[in-house]
Protein backbone atom coordinates (compact mmCIF):
# COMPACT_ATOMS: atom_id res chain seq x y z
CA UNK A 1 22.70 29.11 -43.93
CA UNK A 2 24.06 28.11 -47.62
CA UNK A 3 26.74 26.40 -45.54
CA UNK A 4 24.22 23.94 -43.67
CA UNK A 5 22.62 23.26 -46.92
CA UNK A 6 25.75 22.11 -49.24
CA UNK A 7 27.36 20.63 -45.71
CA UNK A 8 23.90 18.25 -45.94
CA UNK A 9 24.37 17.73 -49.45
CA UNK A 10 27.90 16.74 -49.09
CA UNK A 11 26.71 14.46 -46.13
CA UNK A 12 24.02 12.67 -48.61
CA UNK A 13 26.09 12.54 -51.35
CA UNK A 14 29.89 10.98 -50.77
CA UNK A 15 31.58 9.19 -53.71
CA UNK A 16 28.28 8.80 -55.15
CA UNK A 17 30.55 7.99 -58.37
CA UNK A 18 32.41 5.59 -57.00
CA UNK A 19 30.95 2.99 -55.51
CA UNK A 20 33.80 0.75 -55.51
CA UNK A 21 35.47 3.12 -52.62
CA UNK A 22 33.87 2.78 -48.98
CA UNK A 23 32.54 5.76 -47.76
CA UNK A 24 30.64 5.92 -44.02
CA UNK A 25 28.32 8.36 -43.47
CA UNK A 26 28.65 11.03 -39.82
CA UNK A 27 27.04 8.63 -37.87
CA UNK A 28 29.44 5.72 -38.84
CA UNK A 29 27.13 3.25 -41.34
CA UNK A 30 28.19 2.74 -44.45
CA UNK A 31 26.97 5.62 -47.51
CA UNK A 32 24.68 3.88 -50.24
CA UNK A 33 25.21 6.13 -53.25
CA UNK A 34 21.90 6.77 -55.23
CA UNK A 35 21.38 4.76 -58.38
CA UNK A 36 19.13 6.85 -59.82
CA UNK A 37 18.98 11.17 -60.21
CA UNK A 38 17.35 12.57 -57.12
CA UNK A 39 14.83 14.17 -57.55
CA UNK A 40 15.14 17.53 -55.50
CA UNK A 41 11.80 18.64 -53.70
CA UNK A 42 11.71 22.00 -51.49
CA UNK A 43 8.21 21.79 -48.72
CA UNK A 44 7.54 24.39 -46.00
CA UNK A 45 8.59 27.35 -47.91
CA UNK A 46 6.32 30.23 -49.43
CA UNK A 47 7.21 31.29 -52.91
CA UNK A 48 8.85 34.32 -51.93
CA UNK A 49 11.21 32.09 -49.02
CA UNK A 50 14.71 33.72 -49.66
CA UNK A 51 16.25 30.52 -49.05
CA UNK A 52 14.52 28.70 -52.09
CA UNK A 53 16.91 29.95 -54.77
CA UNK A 54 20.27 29.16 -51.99
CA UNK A 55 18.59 25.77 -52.59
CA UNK A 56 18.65 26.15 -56.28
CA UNK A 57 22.34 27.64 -55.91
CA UNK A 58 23.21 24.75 -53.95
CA UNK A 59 22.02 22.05 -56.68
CA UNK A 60 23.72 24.12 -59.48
CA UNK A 61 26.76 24.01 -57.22
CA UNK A 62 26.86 19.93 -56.68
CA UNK A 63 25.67 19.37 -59.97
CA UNK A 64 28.89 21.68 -61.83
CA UNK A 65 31.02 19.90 -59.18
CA UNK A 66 29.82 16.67 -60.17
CA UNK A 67 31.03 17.04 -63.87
CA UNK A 68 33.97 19.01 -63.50
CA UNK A 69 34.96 15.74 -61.17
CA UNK A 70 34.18 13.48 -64.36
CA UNK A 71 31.10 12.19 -62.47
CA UNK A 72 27.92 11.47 -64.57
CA UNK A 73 25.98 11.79 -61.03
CA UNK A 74 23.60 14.72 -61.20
CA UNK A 75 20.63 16.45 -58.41
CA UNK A 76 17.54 16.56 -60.17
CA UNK A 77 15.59 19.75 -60.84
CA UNK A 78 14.50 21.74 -57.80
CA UNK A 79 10.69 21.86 -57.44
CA UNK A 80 8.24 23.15 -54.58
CA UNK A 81 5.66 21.28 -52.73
CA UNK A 82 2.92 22.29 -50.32
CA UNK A 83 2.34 21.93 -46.75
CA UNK A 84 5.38 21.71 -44.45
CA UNK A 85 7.43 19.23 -42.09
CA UNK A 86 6.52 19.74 -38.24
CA UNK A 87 8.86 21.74 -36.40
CA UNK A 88 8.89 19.21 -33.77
CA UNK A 89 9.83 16.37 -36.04
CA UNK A 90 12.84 17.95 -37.19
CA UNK A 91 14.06 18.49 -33.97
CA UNK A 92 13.74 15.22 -33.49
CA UNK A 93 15.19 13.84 -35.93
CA UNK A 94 18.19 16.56 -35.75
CA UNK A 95 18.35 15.37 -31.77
CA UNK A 96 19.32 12.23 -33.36
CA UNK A 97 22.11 13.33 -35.55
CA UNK A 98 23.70 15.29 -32.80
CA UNK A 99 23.60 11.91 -30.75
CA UNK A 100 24.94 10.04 -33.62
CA UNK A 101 22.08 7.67 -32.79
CA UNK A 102 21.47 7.55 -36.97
CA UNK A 103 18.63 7.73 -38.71
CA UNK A 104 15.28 6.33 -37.70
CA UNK A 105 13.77 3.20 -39.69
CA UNK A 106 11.70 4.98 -41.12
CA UNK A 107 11.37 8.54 -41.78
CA UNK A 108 7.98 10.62 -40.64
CA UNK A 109 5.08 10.05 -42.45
CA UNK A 110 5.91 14.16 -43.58
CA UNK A 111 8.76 13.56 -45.30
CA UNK A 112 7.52 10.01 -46.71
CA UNK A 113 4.46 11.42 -48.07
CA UNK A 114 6.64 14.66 -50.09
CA UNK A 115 6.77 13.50 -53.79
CA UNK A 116 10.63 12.88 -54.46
CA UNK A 117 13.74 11.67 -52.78
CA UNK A 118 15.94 14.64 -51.87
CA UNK A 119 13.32 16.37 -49.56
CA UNK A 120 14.41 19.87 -48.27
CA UNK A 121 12.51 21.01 -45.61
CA UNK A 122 12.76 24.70 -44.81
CA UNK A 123 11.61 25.48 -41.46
CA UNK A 124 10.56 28.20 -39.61
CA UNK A 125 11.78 26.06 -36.42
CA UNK A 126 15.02 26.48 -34.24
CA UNK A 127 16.84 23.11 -34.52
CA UNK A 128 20.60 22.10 -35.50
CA UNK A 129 20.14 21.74 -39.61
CA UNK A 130 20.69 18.44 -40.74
CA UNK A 131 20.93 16.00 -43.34
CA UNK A 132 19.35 12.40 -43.10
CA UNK A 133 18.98 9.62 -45.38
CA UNK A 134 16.55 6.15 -46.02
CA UNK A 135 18.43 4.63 -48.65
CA UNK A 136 16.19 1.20 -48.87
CA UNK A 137 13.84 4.11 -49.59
CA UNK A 138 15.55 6.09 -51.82
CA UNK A 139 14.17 9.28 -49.33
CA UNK A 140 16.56 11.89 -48.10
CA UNK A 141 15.74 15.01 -46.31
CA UNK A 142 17.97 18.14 -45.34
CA UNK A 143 16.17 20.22 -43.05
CA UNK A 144 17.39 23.71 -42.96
CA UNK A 145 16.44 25.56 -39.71
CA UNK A 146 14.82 29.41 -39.46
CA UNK A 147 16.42 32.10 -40.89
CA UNK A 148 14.86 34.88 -38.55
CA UNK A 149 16.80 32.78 -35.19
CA UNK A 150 19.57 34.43 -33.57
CA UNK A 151 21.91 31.62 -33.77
């Protein structure tokens, strides 16, 4: 599961220190990186969610990576919000990734509405994880599928 989580990470954020180099994103656009610290916002998860402090792992994982690669790019601090992503939505949108049909123009009104830009939705859903990003809205969202599934 840690492995979906830093694999969307690592999807959102590619070269984010140097934008003079080209990156492309999996779905073949081209990566915007963010010009600003993101800040890092977990929804659909209860307090006790095991998978909150992967997240927090995860951020202290880019973030040590980021210096030790001379980078001043960091992940903001990782804070919880309430209410949750629908399950359907997130298959949705992770229907999309696995078509490489890209992001939509706009993201739900779920993930719009969450206070912050790096959105990570922990679901209780079955769904291919997934990262997606709005960069002309500075919104991101990695959506992290059920850990009680059997796949």
């Amino acid at each position: 599961m840690i492995a979906h989580l830093i694999l969307g990470l690592a999807l959102l954020l590619p070269l984010s220190c140097q934008a003079q180099v080209p990156a492309h994103s999996a779905v073949g656009g081209p990566v915007t990186p963010w010009t600003k610290v993101p800040a890092v916002v977990v929804v659909g998860a209860s307090t006790n969610d095991a998978r909150v402090p992967l997240v927090q792992d995860a951020v202290a994982f880019w973030n040590r990576s980021f210096a030790e690669l001379g980078s001043a790019f960091r992940l903001g601090p990782v804070t919880q919000a309430t209410g949750a992503v629908p399950v359907d939505e997130l298959r949705a949108l992770s229907d999309r990734v696995l078509s490489r049909t890209g992001p939509t123009q706009f993201p739900p009104e779920s993930i719009h509405d969450v206070p912050g830009d790096l959105i990570v939705a922990l679901s209780d859903g079955d769904f291919v994880s997934f990262a997606m990003r709005w960069p002309n809205l500075g919104k991101a969202v990695v959506a992290i599928k059920s850990d009680r599934s059997g796949r």
